[in-house]
N, C-alpha and C. Protein backbone atom coordinates (compact mmCIF):
# COMPACT_ATOMS: atom_id res chain seq x y z
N UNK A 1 105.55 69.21 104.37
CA UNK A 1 104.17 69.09 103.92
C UNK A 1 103.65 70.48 103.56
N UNK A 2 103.06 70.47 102.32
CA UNK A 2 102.74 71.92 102.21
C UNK A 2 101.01 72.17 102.18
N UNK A 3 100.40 73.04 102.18
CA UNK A 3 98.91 73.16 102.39
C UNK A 3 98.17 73.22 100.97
N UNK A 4 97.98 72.96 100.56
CA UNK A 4 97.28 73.34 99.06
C UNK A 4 95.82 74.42 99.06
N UNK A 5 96.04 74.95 98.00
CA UNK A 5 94.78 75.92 98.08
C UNK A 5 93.62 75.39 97.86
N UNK A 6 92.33 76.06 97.67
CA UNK A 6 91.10 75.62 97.87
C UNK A 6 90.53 75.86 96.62
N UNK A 7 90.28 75.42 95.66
CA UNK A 7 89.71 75.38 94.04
C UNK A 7 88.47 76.54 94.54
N UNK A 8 87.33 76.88 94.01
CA UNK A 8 86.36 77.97 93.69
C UNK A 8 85.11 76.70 94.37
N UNK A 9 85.23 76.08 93.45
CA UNK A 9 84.06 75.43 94.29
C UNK A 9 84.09 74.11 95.50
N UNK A 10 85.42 74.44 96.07
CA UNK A 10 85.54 73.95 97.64
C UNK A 10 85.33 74.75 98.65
N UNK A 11 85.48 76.01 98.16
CA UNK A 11 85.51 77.48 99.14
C UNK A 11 83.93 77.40 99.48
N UNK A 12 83.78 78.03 101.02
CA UNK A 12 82.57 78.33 101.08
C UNK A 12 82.00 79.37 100.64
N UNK A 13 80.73 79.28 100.51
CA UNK A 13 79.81 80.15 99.44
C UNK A 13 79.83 81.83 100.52
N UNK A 14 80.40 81.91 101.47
CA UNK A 14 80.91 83.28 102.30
C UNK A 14 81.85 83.84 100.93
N UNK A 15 83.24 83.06 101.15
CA UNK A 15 84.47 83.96 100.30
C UNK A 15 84.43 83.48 99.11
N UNK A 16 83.70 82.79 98.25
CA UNK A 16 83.51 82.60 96.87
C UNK A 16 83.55 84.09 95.89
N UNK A 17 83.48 84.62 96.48
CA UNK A 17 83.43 86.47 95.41
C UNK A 17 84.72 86.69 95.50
N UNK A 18 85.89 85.79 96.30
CA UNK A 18 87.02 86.83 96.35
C UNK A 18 87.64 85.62 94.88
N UNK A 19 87.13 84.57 94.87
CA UNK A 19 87.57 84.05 93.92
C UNK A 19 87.30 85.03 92.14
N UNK A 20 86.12 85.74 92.17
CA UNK A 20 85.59 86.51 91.16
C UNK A 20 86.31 87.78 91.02
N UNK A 21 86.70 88.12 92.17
CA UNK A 21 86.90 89.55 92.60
C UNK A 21 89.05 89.48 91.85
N UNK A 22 89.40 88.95 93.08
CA UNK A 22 91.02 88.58 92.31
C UNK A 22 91.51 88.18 91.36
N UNK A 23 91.37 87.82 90.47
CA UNK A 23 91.69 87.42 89.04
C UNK A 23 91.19 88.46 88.11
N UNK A 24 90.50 89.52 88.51
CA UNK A 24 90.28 90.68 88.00
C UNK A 24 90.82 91.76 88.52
N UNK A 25 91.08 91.65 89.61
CA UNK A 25 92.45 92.85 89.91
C UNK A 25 93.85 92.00 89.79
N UNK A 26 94.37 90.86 89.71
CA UNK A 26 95.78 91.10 89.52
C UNK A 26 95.63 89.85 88.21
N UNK A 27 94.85 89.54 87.24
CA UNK A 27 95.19 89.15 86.03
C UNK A 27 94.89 87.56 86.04
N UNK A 28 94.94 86.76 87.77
CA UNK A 28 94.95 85.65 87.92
C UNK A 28 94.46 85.51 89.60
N UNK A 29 94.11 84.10 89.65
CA UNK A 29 93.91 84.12 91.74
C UNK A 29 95.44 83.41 92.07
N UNK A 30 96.02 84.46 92.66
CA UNK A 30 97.10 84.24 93.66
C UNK A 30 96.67 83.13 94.87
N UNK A 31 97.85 81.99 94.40
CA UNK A 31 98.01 81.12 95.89
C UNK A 31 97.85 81.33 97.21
N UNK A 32 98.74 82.64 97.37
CA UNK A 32 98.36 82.49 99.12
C UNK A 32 97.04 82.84 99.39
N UNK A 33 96.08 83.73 98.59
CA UNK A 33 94.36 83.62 99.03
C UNK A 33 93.72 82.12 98.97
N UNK A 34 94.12 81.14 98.18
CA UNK A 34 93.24 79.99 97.97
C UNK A 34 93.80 79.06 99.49
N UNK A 35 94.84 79.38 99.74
CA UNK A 35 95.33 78.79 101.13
C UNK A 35 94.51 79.69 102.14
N UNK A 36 94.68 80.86 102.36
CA UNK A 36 94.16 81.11 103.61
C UNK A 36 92.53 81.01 103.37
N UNK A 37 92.04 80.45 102.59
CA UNK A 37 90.15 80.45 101.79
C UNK A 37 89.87 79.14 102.19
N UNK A 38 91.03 78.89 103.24
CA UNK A 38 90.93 77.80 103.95
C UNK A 38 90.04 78.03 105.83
N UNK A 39 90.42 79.13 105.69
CA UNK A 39 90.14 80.18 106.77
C UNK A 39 89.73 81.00 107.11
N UNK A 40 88.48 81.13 106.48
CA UNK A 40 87.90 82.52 106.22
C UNK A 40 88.28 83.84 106.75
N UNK A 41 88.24 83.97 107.88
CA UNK A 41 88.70 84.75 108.99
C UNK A 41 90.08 85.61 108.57
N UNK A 42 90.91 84.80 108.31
CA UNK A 42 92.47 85.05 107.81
C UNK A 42 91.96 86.11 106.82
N UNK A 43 91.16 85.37 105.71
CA UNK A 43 91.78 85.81 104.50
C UNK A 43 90.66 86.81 104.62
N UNK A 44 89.54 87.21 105.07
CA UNK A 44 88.85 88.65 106.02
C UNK A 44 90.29 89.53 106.17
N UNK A 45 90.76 89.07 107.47
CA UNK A 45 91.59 90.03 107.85
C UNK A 45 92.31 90.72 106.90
N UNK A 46 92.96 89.64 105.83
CA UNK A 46 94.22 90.09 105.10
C UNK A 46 93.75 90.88 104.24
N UNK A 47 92.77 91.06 103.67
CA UNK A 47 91.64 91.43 102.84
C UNK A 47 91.22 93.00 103.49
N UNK A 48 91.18 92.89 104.31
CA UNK A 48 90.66 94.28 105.11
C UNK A 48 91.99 95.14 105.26
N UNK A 49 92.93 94.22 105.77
CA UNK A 49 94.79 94.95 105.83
C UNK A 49 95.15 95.74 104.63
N UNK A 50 94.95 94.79 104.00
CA UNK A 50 95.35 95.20 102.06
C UNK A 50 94.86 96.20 101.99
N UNK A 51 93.78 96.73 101.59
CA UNK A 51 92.35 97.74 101.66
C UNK A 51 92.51 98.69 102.10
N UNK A 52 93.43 98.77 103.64
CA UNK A 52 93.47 99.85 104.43
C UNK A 52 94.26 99.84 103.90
N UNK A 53 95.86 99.81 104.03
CA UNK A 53 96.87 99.90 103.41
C UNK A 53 96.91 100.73 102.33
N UNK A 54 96.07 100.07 101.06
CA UNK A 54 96.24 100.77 99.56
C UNK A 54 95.08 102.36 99.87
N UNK A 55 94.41 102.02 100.86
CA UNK A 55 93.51 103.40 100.63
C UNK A 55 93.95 104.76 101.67
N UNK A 56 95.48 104.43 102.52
CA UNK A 56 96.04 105.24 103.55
C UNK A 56 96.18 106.45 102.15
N UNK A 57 96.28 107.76 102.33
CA UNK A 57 95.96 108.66 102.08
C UNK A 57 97.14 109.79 102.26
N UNK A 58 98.02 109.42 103.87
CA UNK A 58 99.42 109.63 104.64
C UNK A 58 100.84 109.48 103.40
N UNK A 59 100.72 108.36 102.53
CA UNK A 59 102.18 107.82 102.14
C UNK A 59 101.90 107.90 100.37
N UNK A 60 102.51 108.78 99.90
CA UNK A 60 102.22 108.53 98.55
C UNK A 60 102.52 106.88 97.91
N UNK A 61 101.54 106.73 96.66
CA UNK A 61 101.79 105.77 96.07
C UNK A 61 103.00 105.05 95.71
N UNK A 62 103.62 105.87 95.10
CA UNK A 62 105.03 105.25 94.90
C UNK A 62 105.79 104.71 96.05
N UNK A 63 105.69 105.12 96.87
CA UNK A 63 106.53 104.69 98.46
C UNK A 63 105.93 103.68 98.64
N UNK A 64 104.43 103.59 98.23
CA UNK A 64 103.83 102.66 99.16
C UNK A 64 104.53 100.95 97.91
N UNK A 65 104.63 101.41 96.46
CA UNK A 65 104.65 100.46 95.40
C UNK A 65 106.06 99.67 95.87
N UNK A 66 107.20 100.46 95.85
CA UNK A 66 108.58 100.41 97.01
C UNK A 66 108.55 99.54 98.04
N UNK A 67 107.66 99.57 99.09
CA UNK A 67 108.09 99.17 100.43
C UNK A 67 107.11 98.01 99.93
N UNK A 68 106.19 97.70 99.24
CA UNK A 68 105.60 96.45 99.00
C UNK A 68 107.00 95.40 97.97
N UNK A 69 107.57 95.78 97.25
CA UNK A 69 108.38 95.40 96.23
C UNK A 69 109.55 94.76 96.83
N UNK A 70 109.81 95.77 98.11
CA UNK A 70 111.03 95.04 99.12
C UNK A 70 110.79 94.45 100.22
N UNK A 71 109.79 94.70 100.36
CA UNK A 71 109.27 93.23 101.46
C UNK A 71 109.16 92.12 100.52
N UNK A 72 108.67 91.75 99.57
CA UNK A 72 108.11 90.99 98.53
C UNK A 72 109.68 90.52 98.31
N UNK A 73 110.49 91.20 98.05
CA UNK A 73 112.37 90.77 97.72
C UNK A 73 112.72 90.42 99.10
N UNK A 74 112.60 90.86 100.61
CA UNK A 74 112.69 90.02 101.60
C UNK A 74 112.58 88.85 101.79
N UNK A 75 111.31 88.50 101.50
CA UNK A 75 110.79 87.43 101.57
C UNK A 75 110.64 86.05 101.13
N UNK A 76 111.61 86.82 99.64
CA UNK A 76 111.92 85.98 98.26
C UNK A 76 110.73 85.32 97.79
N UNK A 77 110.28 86.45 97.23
CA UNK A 77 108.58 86.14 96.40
C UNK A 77 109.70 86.51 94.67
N UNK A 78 108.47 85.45 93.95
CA UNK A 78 109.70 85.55 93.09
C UNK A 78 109.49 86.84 91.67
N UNK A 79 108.42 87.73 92.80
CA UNK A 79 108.17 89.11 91.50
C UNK A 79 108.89 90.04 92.30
């Protein structure tokens, strides 16, 4: 059984901006946000993780583009 994501206007009117917000940074809204927009909380957290992550200051960019690319090939994401 798999979970399906949450269309724009099922989401509550809290995380409705991330629906506005993502499709303008990566071109489209990625699945796993409309699933966890199931959960507000989650997709807070993951949202705040990301954020910190891209704004660490410690790991140059490229390393950081790398270790996202091979987790992402871990995981068998299919970019």
């Amino acid at each position: 059984m798999r979970v399906t994501g949450l269309e724009k206007r099922e989401a509550r009117w809290t995380i409705r901006w991330v629906y506005r917000v993502l499709p303008r940074v990566f071109g489209k809204m990625l699945t796993p946000y409309t699933v966890m927009a199931r959960q507000p909380r989650a997709l807070f957290g993951s949202l705040v993780a990301n954020i910190c992550i891209e704004s660490a200051k410690g790991i140059p960019d490229s390393l950081k583009r790398i270790v996202c690319l091979r987790a992402a090939q871990l995981i068998g994401c299919p970019f």
